[in-house]
Structures are given as structure tokens and as C-alpha cells.
Protein backbone atom coordinates (compact mmCIF):
# COMPACT_ATOMS: atom_id res chain seq x y z
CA UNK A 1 -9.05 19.77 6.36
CA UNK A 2 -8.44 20.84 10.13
CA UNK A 3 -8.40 24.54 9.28
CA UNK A 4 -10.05 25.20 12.84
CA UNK A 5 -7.54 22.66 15.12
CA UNK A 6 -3.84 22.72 15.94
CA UNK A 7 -1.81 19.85 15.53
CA UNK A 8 0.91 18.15 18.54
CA UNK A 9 3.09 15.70 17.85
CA UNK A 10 5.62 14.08 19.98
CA UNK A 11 7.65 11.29 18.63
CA UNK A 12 5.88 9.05 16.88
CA UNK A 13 2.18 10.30 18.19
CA UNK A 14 -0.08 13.21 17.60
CA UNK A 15 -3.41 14.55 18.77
CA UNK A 16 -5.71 17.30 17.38
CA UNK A 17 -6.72 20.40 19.55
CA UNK A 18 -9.65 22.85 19.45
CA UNK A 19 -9.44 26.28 20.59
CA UNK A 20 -11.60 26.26 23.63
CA UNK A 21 -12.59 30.24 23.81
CA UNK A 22 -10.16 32.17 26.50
CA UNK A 23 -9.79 29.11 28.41
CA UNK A 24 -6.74 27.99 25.90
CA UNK A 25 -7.17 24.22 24.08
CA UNK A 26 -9.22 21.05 24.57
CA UNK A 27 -8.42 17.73 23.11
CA UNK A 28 -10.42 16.79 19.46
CA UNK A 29 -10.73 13.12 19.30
CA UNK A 30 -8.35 10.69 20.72
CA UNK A 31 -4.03 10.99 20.29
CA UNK A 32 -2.98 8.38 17.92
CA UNK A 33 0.14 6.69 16.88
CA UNK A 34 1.35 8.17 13.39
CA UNK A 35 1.31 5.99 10.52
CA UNK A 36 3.03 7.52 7.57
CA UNK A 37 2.93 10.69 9.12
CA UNK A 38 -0.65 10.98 9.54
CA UNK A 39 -2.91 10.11 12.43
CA UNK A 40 -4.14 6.53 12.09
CA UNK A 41 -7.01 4.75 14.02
CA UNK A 42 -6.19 1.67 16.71
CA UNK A 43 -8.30 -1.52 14.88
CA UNK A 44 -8.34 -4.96 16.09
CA UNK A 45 -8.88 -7.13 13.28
CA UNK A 46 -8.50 -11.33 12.96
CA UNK A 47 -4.62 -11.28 12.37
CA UNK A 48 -4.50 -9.02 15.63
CA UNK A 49 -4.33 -5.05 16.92
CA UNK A 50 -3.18 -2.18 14.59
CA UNK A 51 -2.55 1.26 13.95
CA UNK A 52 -4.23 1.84 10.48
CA UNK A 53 -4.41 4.88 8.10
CA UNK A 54 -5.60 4.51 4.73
CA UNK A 55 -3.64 1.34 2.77
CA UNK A 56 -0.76 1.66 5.77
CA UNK A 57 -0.74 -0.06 8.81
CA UNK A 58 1.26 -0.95 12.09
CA UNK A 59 1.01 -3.20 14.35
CA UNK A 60 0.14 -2.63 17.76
CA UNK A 61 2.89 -3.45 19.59
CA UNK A 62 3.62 -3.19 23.32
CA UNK A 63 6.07 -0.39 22.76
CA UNK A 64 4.16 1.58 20.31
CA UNK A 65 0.93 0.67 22.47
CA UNK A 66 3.13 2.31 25.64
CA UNK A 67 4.50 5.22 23.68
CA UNK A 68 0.86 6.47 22.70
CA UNK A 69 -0.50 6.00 26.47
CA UNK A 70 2.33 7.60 27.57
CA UNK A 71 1.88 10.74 25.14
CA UNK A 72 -1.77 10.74 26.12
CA UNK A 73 -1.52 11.31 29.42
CA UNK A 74 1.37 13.81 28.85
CA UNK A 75 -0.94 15.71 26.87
CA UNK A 76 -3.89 15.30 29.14
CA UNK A 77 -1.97 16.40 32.24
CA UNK A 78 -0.66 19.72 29.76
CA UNK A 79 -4.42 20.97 29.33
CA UNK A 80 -5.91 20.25 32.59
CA UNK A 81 -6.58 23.41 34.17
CA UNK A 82 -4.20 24.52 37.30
CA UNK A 83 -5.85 25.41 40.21
């Protein structure tokens, strides 16, 4: 399904990267928190904020809600370019 994207994962979080020619990888889509052990999509719904994918979801928690940020701007610091 992502033939053309390599997978990170750190944790309990993952992200999708494109090759971005000579210039190495750029982020595809958002990182997400890993619901069973796929990346799920952050929902808010009536009974309150999730992490959904497919029939599974999680809840949002502080924690998990931290870990995820925290991943994200690991990985965004990672592929900025050095100058």
C-alpha cells in the first residue's frame, strides 16, 4: 500500500516518509500514535478525543497526547536540513 514511503516508528508512534530526490526524506502526512500496530487518525468525537484505526481505538490521553508531540518534533528536527 506504501510501496513508495518508508516507515519510522518510535515507541508507540510512527510517521510515513517520501523520498525527496537527493535531498534525503520529507514527512508524508502527519506522525500518529499506533493503534494495533497501525497508524491511526486523532478524532474528537461526543464521548471525547481518540486515536482511531479501523474498529480500534484509544483514547487520547495526556501521556499518549505528549508521547506523539514529542516524537513529532523529534522527527521534524531529524529532517530539517543542517546548515
Amino acid at each position: 500500500m506504501y510501496e513508495s514511503y518508508v516507515g519510522v516508528r518510535k515507541g508507540n508512534c510512527g510517521a510515513l516518509l517520501a523520498p525527496a530526490g537527493s535531498e534525503g526524506f520529507a514527512l508524508y502526512g502527519e506522525p500518529s500514535y499506533l493503534v494495533a500496530g497501525g497508524l491511526s487518525a486523532r478524532t474528537i468525537q461526543s464521548d471525547g478525543h481518540w486515536f482511531v484505526r479501523k474498529k480500534d481505538k484509544l483514547t487520547a490521553s495526556p501521556e499518549r497526547t505528549a508521547e506523539l508531540e514529542s516524537f513529532a518534533a523529534e522527527l521534524v528536527d531529524t529532517l530539517l536540513p543542517v546548515v
